[in-house]
C-alpha atoms as a PDB file:
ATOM      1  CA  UNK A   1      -9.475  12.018 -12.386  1.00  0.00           C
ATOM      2  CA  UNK A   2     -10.967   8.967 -10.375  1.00  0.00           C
ATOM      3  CA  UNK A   3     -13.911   9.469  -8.283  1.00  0.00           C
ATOM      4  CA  UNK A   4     -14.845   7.325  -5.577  1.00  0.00           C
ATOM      5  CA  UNK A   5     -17.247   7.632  -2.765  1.00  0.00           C
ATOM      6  CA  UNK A   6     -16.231   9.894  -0.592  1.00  0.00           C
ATOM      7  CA  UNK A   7     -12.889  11.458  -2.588  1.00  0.00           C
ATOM      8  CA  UNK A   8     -11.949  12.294  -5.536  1.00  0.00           C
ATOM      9  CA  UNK A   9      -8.544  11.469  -7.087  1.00  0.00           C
ATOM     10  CA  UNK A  10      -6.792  13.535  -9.812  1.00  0.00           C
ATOM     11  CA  UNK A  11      -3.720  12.141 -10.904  1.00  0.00           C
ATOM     12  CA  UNK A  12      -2.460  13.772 -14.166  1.00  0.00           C
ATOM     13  CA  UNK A  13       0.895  14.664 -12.309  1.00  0.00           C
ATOM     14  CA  UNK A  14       1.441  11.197 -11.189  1.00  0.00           C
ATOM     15  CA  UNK A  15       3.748   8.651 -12.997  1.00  0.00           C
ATOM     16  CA  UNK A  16       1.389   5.888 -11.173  1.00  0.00           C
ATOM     17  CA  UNK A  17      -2.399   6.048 -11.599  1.00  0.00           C
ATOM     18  CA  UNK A  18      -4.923   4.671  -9.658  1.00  0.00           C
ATOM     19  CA  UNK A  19      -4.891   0.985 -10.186  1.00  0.00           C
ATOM     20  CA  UNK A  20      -6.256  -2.035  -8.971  1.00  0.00           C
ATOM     21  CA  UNK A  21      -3.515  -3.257  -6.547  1.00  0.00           C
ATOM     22  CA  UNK A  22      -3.995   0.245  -4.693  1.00  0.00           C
ATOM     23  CA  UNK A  23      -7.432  -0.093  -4.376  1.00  0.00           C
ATOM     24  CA  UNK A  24      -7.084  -3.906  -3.090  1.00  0.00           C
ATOM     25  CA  UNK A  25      -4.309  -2.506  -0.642  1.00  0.00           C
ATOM     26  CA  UNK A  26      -6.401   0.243   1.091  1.00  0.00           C
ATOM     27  CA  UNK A  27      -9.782  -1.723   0.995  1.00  0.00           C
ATOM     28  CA  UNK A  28      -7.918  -4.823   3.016  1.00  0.00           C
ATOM     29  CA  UNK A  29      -4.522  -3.609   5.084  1.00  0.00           C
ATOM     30  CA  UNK A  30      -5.285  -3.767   8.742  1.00  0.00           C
ATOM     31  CA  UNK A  31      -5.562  -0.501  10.396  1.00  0.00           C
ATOM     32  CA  UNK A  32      -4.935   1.639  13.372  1.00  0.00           C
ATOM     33  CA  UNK A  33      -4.567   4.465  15.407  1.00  0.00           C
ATOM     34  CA  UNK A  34      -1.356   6.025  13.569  1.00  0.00           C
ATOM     35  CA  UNK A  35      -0.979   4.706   9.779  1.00  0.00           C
ATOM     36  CA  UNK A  36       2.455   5.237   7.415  1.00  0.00           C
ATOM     37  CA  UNK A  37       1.754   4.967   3.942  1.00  0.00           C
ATOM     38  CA  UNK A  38       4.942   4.476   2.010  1.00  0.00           C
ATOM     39  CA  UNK A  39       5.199   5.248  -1.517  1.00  0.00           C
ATOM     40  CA  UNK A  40       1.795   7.375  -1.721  1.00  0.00           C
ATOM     41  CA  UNK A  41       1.434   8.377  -5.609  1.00  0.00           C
ATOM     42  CA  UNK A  42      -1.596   9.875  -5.974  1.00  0.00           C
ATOM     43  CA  UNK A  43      -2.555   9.445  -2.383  1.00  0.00           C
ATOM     44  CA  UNK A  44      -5.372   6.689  -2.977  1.00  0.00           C
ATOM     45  CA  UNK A  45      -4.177   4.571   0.038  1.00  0.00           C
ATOM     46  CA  UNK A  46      -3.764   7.038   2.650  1.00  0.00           C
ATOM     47  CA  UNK A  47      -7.435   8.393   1.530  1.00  0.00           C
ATOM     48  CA  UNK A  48      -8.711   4.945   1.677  1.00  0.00           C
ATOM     49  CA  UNK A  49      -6.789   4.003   4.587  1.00  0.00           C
ATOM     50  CA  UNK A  50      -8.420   7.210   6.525  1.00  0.00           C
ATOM     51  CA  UNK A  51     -12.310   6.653   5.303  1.00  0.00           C
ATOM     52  CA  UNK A  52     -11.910   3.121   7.034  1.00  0.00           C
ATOM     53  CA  UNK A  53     -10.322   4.199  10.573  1.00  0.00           C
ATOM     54  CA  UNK A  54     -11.622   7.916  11.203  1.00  0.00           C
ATOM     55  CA  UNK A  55      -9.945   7.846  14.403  1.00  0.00           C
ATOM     56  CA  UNK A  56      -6.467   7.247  12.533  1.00  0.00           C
ATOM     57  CA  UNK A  57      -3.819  10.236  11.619  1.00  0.00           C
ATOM     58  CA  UNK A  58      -1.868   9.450   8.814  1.00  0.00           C
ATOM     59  CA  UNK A  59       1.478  10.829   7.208  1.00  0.00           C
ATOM     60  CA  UNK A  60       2.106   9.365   3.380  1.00  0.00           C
ATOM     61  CA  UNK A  61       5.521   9.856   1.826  1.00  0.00           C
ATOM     62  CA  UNK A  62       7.179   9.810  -1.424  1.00  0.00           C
ATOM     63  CA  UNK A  63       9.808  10.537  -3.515  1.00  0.00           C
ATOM     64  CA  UNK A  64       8.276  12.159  -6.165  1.00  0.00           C
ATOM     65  CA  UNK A  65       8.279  15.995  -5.730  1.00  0.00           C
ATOM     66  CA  UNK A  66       5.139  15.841  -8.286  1.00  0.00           C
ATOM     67  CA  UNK A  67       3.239  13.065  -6.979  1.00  0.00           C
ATOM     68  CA  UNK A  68       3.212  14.712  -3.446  1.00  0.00           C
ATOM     69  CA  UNK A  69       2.240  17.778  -4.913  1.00  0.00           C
ATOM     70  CA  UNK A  70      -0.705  16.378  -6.478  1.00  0.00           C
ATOM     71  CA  UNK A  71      -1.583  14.155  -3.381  1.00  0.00           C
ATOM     72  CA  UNK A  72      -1.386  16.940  -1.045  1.00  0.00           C
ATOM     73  CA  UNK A  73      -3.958  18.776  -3.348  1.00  0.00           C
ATOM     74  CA  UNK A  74      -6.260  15.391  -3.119  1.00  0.00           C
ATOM     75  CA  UNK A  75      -6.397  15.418   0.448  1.00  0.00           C
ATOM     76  CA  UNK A  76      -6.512  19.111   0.703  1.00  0.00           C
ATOM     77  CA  UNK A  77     -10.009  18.981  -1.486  1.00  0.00           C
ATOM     78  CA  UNK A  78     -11.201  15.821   0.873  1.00  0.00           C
ATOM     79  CA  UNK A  79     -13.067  15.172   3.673  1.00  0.00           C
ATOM     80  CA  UNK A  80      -9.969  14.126   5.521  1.00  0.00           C
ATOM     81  CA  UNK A  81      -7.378  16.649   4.733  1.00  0.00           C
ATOM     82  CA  UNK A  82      -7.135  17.146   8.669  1.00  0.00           C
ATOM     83  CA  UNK A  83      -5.437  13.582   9.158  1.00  0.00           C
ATOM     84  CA  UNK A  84      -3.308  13.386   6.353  1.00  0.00           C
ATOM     85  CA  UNK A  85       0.137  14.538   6.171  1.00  0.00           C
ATOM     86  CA  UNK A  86       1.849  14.222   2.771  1.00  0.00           C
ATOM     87  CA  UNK A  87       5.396  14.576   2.881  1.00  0.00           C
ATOM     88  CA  UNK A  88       8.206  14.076   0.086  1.00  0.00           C
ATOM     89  CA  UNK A  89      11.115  12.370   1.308  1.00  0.00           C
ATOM     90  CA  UNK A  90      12.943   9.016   0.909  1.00  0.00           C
ATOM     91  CA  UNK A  91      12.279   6.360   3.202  1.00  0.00           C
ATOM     92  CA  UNK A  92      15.393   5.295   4.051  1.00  0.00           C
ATOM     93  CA  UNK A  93      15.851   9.367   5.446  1.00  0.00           C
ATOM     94  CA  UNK A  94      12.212   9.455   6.581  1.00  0.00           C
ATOM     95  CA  UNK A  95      12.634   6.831   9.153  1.00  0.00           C
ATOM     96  CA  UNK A  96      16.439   8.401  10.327  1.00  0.00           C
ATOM     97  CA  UNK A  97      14.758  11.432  10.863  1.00  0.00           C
ATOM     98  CA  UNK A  98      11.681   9.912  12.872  1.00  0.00           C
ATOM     99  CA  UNK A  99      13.609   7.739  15.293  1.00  0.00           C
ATOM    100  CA  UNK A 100      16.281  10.575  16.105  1.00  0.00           C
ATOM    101  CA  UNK A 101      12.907  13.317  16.865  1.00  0.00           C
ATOM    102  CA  UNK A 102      11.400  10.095  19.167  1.00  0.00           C
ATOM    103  CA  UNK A 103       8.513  10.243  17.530  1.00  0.00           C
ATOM    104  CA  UNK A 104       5.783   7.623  17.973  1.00  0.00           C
ATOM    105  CA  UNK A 105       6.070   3.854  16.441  1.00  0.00           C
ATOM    106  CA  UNK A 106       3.112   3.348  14.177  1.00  0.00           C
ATOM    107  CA  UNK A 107       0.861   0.669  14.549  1.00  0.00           C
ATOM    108  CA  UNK A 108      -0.134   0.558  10.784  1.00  0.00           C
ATOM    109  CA  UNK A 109       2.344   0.367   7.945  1.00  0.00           C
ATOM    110  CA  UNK A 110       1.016   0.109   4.256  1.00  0.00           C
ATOM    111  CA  UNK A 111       2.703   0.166   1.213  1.00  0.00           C
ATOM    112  CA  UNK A 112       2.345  -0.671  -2.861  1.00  0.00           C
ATOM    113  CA  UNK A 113       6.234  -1.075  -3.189  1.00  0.00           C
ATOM    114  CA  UNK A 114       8.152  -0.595  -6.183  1.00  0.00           C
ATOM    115  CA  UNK A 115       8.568  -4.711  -7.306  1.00  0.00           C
ATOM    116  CA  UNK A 116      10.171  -4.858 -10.773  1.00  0.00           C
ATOM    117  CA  UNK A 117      14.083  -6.153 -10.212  1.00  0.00           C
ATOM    118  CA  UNK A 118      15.882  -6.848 -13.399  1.00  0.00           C
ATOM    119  CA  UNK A 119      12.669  -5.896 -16.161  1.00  0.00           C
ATOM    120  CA  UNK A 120      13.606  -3.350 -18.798  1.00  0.00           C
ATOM    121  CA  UNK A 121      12.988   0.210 -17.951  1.00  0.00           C
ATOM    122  CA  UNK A 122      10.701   2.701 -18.954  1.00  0.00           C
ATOM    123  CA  UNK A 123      11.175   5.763 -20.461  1.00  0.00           C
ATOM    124  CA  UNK A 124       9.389   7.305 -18.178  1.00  0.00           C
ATOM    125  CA  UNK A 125      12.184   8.259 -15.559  1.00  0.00           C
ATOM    126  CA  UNK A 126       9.710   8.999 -12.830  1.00  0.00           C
ATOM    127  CA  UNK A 127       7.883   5.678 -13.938  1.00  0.00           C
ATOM    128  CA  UNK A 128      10.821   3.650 -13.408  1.00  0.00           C
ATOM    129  CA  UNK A 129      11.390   5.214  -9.589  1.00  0.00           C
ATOM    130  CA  UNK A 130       7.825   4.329  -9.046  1.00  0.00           C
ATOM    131  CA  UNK A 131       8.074   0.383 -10.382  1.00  0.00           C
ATOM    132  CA  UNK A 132      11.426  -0.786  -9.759  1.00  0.00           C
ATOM    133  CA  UNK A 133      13.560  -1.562  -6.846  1.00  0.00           C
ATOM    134  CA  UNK A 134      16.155   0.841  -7.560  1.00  0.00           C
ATOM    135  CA  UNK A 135      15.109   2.905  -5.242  1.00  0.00           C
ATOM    136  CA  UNK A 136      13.738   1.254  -2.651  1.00  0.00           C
ATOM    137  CA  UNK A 137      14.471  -2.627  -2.397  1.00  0.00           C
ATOM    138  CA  UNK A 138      12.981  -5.092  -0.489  1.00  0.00           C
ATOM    139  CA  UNK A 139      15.536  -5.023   2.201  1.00  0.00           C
ATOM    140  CA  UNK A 140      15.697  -1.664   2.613  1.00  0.00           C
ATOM    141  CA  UNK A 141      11.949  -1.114   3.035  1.00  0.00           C
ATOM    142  CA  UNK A 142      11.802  -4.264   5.622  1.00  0.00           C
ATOM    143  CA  UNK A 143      14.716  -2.288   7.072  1.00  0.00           C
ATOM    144  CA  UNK A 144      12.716   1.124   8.164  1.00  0.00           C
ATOM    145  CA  UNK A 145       9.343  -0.647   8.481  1.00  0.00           C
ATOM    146  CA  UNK A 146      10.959  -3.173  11.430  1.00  0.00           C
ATOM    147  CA  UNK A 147      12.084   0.094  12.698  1.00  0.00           C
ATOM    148  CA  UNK A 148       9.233   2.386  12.518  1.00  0.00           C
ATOM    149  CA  UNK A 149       6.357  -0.646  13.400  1.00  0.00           C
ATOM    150  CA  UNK A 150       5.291  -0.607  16.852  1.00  0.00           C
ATOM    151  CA  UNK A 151       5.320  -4.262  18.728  1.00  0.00           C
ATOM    152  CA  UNK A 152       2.129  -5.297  17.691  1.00  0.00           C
ATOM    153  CA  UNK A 153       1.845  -3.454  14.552  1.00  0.00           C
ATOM    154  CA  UNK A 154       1.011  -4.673  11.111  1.00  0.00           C
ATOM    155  CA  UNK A 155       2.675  -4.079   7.890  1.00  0.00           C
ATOM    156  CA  UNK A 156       0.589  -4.559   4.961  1.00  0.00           C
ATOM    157  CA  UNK A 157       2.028  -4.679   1.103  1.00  0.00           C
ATOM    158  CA  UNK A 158       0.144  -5.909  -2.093  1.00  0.00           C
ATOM    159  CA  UNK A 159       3.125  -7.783  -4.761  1.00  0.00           C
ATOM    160  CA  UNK A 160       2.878  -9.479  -7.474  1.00  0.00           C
ATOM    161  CA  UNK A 161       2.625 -13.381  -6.375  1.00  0.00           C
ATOM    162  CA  UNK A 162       5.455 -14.550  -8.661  1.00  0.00           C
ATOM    163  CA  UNK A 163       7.779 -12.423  -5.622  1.00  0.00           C
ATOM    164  CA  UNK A 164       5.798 -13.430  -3.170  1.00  0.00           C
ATOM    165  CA  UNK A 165       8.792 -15.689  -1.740  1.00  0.00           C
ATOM    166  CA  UNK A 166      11.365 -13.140  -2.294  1.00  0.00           C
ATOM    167  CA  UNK A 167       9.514 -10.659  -0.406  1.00  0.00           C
ATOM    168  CA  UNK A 168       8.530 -12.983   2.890  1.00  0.00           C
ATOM    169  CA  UNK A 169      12.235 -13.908   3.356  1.00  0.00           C
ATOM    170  CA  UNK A 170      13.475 -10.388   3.342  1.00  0.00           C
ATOM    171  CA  UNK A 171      10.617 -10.054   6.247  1.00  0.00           C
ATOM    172  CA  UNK A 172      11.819 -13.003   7.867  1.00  0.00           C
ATOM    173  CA  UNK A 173      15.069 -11.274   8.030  1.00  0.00           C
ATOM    174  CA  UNK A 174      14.404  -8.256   9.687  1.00  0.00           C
ATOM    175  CA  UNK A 175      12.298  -9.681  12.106  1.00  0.00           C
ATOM    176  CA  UNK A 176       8.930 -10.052  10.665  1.00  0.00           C
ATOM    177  CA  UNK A 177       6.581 -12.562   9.948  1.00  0.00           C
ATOM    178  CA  UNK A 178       3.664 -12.740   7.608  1.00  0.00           C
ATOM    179  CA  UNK A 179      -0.176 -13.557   9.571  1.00  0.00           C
ATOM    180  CA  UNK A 180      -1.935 -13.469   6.668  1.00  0.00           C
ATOM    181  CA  UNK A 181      -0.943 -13.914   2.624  1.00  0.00           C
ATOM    182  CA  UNK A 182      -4.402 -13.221   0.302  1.00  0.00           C
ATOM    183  CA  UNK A 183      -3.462 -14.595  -3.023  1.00  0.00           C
ATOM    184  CA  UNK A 184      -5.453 -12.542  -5.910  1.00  0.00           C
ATOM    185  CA  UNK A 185      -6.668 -14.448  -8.958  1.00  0.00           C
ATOM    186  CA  UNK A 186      -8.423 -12.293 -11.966  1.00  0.00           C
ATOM    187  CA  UNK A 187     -10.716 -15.001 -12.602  1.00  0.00           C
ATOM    188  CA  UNK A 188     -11.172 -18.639 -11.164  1.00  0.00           C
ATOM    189  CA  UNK A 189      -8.987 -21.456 -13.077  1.00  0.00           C
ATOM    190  CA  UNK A 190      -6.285 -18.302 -13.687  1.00  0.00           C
ATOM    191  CA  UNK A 191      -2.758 -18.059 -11.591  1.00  0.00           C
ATOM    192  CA  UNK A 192      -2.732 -15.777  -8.917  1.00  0.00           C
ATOM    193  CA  UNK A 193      -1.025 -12.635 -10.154  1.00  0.00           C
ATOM    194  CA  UNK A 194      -1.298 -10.888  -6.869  1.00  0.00           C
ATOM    195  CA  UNK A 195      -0.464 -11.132  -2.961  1.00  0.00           C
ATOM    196  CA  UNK A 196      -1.637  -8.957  -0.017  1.00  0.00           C
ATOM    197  CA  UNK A 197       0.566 -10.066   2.832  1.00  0.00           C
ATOM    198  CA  UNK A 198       0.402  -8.411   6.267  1.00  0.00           C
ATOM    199  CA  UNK A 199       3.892  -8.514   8.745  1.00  0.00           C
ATOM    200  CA  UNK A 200       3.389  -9.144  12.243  1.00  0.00           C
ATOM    201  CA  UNK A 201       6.413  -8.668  14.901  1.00  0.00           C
ATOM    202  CA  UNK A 202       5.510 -12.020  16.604  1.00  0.00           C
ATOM    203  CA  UNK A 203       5.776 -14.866  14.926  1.00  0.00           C
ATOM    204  CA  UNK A 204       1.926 -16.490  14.424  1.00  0.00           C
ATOM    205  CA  UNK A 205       1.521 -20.174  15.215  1.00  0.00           C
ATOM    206  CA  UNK A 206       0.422 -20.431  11.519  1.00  0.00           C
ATOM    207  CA  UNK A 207       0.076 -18.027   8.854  1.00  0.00           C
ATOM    208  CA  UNK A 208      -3.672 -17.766   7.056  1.00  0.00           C
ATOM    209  CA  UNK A 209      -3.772 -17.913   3.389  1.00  0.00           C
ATOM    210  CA  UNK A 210      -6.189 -17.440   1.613  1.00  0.00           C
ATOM    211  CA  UNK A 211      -7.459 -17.170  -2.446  1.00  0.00           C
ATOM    212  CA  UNK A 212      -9.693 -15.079  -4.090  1.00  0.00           C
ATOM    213  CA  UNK A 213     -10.867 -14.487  -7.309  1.00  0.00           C
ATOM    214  CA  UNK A 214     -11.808 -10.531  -8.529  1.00  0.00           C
ATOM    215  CA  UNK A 215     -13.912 -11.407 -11.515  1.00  0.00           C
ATOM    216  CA  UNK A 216     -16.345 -14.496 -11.429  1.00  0.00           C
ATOM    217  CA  UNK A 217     -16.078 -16.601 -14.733  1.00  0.00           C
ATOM    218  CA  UNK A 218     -18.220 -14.629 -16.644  1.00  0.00           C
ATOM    219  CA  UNK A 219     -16.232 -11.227 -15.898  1.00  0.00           C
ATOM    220  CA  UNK A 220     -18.600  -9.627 -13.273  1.00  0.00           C
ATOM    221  CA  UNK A 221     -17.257  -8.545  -9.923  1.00  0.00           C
ATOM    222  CA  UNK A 222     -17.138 -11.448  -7.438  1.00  0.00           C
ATOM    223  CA  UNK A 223     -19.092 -11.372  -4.523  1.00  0.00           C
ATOM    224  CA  UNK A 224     -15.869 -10.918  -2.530  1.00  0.00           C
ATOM    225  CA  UNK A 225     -14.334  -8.311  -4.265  1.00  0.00           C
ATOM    226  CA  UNK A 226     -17.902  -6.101  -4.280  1.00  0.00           C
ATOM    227  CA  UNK A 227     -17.866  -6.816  -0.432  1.00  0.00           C
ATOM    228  CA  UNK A 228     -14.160  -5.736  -0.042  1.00  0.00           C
ATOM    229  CA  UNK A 229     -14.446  -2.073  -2.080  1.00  0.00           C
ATOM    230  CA  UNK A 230     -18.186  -1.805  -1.513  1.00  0.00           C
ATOM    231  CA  UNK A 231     -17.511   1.929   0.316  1.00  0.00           C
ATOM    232  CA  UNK A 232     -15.222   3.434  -2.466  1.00  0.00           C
ATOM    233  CA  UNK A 233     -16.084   2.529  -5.631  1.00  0.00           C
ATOM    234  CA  UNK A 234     -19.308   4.144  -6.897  1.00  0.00           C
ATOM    235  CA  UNK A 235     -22.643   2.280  -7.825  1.00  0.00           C
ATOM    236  CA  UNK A 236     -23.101   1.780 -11.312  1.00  0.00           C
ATOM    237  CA  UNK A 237     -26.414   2.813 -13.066  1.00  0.00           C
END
């Protein structure tokens, strides 16, 4: 298990384990008053996502019959299991279902999207539905989020930077436009390796972008990454 904070995460069901680019997700995505999580796992985002905006209700779905098990059990032993609603279903069915009950738009989309395109696959069946596009593309995700975003809702999705391109245009096609790109490096003189990008409906009059580094040059935290996940991650001794 993974202890933070205020929750605690167990995640032995769970093809995907609590890893960085989750923890950068919930600790920067923009929030709101109604928050989708898409893609859940182990339910780290949706927790994180609810610590930040405690006025926010939040449903978080996933394919994985296994990972929603276990996720409904982590917010069920949290603070916050009165917010959260975990629910297994595709997205692509999710959203049908939402529009034709007229249920509310949601002003906060997140999502750690499966990104791997034409990379060998793992053994791990329920790995592979987790990490590649198979399942999910890039089109078909922009497809229900432009459909289930309110009009000035944010979508916000961590990638790795090399598809950082890829994944703009396919917002640029259904009708969204990123505000702000945060370009992750490990340490400073390294590549990025990592993109947080929030999607806004209306096109900005320039997109921010910005760089950070996690790890200074030494390999402590950097300043900015201790401010970002300063209320989750516990203080050392």
């Amino acid at each position: 298990m993974f202890t933070f904070k205020s929750f605690t995460i167990h995640q032995d069901r769970c093809a995907m384990k609590v890893g960085t680019d989750g923890v950068l997700l919930g600790a920067w995505a923009q929030g709101g008053s109604r928050i989708l999580d898409i893609g859940t796992g182990t339910g780290i985002i949706a927790m994180m996502m609810a610590q930040r905006f405690p006025d926010a209700d939040i449903t978080a779905i996933d394919i994985d019959a296994e990972a929603c098990k276990q996720a409904a059990e982590n917010v069920r032993e949290s603070i916050f299991k009165g917010r959260i609603i975990v629910k297994e279903e595709a997205l692509q069915s999710y959203c049908r279902n939402h529009l034709e009950q007229q249920h509310p738009l949601y002003d906060s989309i997140v999502s750690n999207p499966p990104f791997f395109v034409n990379s060998l696959r793992n053994p791990d069946a329920r790995r592979t539905a987790a990490r590649h596009t198979d399942s999910l593309s890039f089109a078909e995700l922009f497809r229900s989020v432009s459909r289930l975003l309110s009009d000035d809702g944010v979508f916000s999705a961590i990638i790795p930077t090399d598809n950082e391109k890829e994944f703009t245009c396919e917002g640029y096609l259904s009708g969204l436009y990123p505000a702000r790109i945060c370009q992750i490096k490990t340490t400073p003189g390294k590549q990025p390796k990592r993109s947080l990008i929030a999607f806004v409906r209306h096109r900005p009059l320039q997109t921010i972008i910005t760089c950070e580094n996690m790890l200074t040059a030494t390999g402590e935290k950097s300043e900015w990454y201790k401010e970002l996940t300063n209320d989750f991650y516990l203080d050392k001794d």
